[in-house]
Protein backbone atom coordinates (compact mmCIF):
# COMPACT_ATOMS: atom_id res chain seq x y z
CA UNK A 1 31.76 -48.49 -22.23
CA UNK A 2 33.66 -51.58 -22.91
CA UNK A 3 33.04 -54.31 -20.13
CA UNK A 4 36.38 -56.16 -19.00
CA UNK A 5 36.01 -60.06 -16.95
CA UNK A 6 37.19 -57.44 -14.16
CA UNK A 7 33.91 -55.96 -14.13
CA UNK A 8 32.63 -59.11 -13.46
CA UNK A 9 34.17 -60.84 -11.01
CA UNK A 10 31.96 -64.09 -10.74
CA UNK A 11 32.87 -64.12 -14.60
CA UNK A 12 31.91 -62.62 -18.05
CA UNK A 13 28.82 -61.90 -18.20
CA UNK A 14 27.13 -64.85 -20.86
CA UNK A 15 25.77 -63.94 -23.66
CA UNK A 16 22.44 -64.47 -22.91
CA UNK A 17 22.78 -61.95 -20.51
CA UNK A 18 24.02 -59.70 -23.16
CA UNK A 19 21.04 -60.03 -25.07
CA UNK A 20 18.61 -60.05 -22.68
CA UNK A 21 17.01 -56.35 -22.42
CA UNK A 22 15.51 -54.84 -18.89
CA UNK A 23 13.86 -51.30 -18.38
CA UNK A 24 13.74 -51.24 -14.86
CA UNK A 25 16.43 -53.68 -13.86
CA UNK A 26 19.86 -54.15 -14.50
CA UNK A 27 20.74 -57.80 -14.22
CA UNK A 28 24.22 -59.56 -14.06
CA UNK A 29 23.81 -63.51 -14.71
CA UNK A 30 26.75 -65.59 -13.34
CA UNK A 31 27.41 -69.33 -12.74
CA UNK A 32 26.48 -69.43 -9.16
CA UNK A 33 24.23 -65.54 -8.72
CA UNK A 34 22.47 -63.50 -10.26
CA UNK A 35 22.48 -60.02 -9.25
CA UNK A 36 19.83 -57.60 -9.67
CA UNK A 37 19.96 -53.93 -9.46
CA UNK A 38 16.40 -51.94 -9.59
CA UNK A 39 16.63 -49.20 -11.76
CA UNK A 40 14.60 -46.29 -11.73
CA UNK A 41 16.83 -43.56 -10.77
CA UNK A 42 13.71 -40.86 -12.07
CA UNK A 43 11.41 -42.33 -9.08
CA UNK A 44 13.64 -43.45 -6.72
CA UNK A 45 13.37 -46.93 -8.02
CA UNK A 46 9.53 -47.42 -7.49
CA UNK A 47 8.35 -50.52 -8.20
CA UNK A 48 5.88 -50.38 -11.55
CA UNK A 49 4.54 -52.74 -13.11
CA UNK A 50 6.83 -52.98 -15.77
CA UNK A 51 9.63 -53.73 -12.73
CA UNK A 52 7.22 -56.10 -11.59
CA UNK A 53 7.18 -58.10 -14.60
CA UNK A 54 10.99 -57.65 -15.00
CA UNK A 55 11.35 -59.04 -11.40
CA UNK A 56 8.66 -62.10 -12.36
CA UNK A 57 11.35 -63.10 -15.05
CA UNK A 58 14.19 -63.12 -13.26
CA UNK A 59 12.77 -65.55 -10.97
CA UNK A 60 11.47 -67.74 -13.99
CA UNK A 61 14.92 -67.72 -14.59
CA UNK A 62 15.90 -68.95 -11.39
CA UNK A 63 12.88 -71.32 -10.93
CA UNK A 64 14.57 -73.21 -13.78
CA UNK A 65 18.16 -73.25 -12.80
CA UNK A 66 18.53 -72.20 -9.29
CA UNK A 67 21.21 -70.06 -8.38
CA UNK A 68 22.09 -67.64 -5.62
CA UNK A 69 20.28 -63.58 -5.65
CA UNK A 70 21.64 -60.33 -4.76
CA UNK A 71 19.07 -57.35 -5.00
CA UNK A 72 20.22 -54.01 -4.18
CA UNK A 73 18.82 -50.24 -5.50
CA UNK A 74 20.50 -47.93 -7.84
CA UNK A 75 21.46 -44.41 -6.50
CA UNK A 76 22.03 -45.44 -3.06
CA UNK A 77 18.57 -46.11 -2.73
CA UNK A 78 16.18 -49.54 -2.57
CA UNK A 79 13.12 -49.06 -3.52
CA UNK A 80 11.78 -46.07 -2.53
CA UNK A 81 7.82 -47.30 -2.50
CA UNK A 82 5.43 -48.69 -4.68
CA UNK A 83 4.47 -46.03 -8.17
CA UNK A 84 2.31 -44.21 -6.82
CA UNK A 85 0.63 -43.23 -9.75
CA UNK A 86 -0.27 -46.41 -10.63
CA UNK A 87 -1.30 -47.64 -7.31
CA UNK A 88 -4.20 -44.64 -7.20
CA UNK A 89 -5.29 -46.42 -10.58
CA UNK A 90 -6.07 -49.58 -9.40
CA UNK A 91 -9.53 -50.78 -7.93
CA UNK A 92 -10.44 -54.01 -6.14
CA UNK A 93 -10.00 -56.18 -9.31
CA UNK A 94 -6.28 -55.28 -8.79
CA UNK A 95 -6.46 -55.91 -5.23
CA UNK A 96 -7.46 -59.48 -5.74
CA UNK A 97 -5.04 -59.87 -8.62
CA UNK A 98 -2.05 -59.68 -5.64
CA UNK A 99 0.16 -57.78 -8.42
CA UNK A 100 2.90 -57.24 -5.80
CA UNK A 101 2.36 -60.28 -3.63
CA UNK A 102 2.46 -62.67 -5.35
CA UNK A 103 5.63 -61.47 -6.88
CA UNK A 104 7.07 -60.76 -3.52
CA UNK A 105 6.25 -64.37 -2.40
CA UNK A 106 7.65 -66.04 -5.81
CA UNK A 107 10.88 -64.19 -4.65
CA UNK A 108 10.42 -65.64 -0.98
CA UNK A 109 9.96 -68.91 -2.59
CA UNK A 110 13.15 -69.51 -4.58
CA UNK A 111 14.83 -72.70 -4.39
CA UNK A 112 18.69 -70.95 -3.08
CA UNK A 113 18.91 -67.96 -1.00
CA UNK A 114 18.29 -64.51 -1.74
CA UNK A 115 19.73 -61.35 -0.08
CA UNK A 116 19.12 -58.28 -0.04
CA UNK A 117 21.54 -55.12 0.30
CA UNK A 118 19.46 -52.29 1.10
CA UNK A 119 21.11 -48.74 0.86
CA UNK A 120 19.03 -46.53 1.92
CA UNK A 121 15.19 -45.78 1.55
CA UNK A 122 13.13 -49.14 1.04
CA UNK A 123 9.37 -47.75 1.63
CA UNK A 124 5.69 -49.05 0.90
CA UNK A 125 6.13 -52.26 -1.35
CA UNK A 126 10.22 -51.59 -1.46
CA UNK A 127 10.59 -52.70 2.06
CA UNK A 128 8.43 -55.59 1.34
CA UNK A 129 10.25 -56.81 -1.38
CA UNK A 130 13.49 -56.87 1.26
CA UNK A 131 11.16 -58.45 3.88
CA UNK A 132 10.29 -61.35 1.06
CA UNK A 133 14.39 -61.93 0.82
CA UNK A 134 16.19 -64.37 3.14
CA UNK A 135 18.77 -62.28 4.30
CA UNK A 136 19.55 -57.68 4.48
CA UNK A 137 21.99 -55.99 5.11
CA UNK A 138 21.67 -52.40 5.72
CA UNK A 139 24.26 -49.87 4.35
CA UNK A 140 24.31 -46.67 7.15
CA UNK A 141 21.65 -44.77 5.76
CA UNK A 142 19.22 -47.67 4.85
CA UNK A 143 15.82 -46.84 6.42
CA UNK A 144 12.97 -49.36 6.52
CA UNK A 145 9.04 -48.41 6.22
CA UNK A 146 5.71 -49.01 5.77
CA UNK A 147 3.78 -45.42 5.35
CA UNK A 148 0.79 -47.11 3.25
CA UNK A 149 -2.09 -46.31 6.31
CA UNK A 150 -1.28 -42.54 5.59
CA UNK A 151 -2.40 -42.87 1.78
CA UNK A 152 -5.40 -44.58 3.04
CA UNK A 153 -4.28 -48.07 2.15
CA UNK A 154 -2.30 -51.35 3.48
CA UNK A 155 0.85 -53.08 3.28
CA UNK A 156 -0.53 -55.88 1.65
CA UNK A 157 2.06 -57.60 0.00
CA UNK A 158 3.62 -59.64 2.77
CA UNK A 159 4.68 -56.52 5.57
CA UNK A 160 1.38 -57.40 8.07
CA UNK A 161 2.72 -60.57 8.55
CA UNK A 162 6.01 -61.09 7.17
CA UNK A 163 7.09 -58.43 9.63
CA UNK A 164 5.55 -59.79 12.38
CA UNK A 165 7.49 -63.08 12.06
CA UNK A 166 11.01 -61.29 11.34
CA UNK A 167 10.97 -59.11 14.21
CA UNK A 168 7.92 -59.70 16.18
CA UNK A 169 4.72 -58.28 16.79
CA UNK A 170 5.24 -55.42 18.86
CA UNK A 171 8.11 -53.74 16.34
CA UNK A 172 5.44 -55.07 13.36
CA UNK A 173 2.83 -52.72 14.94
CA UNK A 174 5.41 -49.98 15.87
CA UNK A 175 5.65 -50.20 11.80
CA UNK A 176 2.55 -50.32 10.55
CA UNK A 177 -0.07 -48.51 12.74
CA UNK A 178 2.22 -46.27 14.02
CA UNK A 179 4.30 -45.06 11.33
CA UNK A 180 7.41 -45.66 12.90
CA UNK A 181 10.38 -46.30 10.44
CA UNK A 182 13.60 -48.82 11.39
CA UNK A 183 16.47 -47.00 10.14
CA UNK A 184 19.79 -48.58 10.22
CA UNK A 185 20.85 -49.37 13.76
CA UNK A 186 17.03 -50.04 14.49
CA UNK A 187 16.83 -52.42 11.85
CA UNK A 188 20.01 -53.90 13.55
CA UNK A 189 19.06 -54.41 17.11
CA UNK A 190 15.66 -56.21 16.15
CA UNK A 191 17.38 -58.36 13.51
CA UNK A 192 15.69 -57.07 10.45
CA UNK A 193 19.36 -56.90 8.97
CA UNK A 194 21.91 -59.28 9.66
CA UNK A 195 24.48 -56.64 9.37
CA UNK A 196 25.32 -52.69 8.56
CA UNK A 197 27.98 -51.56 6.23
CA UNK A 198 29.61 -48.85 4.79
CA UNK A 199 27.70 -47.92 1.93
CA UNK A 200 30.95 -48.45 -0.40
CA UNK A 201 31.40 -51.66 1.11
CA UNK A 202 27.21 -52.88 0.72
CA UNK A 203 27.34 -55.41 -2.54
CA UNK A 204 30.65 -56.42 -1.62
CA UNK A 205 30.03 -57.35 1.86
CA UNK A 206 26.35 -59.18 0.14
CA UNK A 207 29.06 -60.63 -2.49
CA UNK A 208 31.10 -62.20 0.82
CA UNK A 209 28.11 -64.23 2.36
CA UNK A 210 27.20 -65.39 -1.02
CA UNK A 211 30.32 -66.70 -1.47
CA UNK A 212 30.56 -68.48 2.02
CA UNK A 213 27.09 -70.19 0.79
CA UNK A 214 28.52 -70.73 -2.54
CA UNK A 215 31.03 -73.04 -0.78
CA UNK A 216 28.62 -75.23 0.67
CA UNK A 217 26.19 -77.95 -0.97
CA UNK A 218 23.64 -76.43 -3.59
CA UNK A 219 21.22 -79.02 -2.81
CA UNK A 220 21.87 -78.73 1.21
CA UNK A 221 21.41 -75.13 0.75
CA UNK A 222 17.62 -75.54 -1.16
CA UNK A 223 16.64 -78.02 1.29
CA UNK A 224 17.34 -76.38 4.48
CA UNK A 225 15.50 -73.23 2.85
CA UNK A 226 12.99 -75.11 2.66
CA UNK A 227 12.79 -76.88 5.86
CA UNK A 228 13.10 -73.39 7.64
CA UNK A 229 10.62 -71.95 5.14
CA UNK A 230 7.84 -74.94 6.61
CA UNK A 231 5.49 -73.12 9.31
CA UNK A 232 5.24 -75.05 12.97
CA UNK A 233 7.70 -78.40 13.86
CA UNK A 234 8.06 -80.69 10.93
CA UNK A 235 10.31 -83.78 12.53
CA UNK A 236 9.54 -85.89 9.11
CA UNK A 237 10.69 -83.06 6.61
CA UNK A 238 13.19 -83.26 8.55
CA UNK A 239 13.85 -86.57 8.14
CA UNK A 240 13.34 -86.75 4.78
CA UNK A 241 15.67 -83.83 3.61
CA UNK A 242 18.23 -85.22 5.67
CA UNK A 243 17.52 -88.88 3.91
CA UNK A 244 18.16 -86.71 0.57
CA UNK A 245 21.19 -85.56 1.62
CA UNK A 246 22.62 -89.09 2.91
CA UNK A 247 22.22 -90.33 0.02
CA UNK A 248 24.10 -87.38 -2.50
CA UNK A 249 27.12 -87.55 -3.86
CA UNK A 250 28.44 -84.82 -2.01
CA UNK A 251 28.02 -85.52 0.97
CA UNK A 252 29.93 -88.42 0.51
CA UNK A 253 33.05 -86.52 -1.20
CA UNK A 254 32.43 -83.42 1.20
CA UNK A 255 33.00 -85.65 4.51
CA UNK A 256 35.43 -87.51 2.83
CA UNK A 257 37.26 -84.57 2.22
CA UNK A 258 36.83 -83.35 5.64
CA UNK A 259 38.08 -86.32 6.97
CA UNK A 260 41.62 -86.66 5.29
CA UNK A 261 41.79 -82.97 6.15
CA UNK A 262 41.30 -83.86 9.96
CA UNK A 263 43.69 -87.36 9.66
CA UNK A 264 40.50 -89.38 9.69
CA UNK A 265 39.56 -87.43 12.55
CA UNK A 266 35.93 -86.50 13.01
């Protein structure tokens, strides 16, 4: 099928993009985003490792020139789990390799927000990987959940404590010990999701807040992420990103501007 810029509409796709070939992804590569679509429609988008090392590429990508993600699921579904398969393969020497953690924390760690639009199932390591992102939101069927006890394992890729801090302990446990999954209102009302959507409306309405942080300084953005990101009080990070951001260029022209819209008004 021929692609038109109205495919697109953060732009043509470059030609890097073009070139560059994904098994388990599907990847659009625009000025400001990136968006990534996981791809496995034969296994409900399981995360392999071949996804895995797909994923770890895109963020090499976006390690070395930051821009804005959007991850969403194929098929009107996330992620539904880890593979399986390859999970029962693995022994403790692939335990202490972190093969999904450390991929999941890579993602939490990149320099300009990442959301996540969830459609429906994200299970096992899929709901981690949405955990890992800044932001969700849910389309109506999204469902959230962490089944690993009952295949006599644990979420150990970020859920038994990124969780915890997104929606606090006693949901967390709800979660993991008790099998309990968050569907969409759920994952509403204890701010797992920042919003829920009409599934036809799900990238679009992840497209819209991208765009409202698209307006706003690139280098504010990466260093209130990573303020936020710091654990406990951190008055002189503070201090210091804010020193940063005195000093930029845009600051300067984006209060200027501000100003002459308010009649030097502040």
């Amino acid at each position: 099928m021929n692609e038109t810029a109205a495919d697109h509409p953060y732009g043509t796709p470059s030609v890097e993009e073009r070139e560059r070939v994904y098994e388990t992804l599907s990847v659009e590569d625009h000025a400001d985003r990136v968006v990534v679509t996981l791809r496995r429609p034969a296994a409900r988008n399981a995360i392999n490792g071949l996804m895995i090392a797909e994923l770890h590429r895109v963020c090499e990508d976006l390690e070395r020139t930051p821009r804005l993600l959007l991850l969403t699921g194929h098929g009107g579904v996330f992620a539904g789990g880890a593979d399986i398969a390859e999970l029962r393969r693995r022994g403790r020497n692939e335990a202490l390799e972190g093969i999904n953690s450390r991929l999941f924390e890579r993602v939490r760690r990149l320099p300009l927000p990442t959301i996540a639009a969830v459609p429906g199932w994200a299970l096992g390591g899929g709901a981690e990987l949405a955990y890992a992102c800044d932001l969700r939101i849910a389309g109506p069927d999204a469902v959230f959940g962490n089944p690993e006890p009952g295949l006599g394992i644990l979420a150990a890729a970020g859920a038994c404590w990124r969780l915890r801090e997104l929606v606090g302990e006693s949901v967390a446990k709800q979660v993991l010990l008790a099998g309990r999954n968050l569907d969409a209102g759920a994952a509403l009302a204890c701010g797992l999701v920042m919003d829920v959507v009409p599934t036809d409306r799900l990238v679009a309405e992840a497209h819209a807040v991208l765009d409202r942080m698209s307006r706003s300084s690139a280098l504010a953005l990466r260093l209130t992420k990573l303020v936020t990101d710091a654990s406990g009080a951190h008055p002189v990070a503070d201090d210091l990103a804010q020193a940063v951001l005195f000093e930029s260029p845009d600051k300067e022209e984006r209060m200027t501007r501000f100003l002459e819209k308010k009649g030097g008004r502040a």
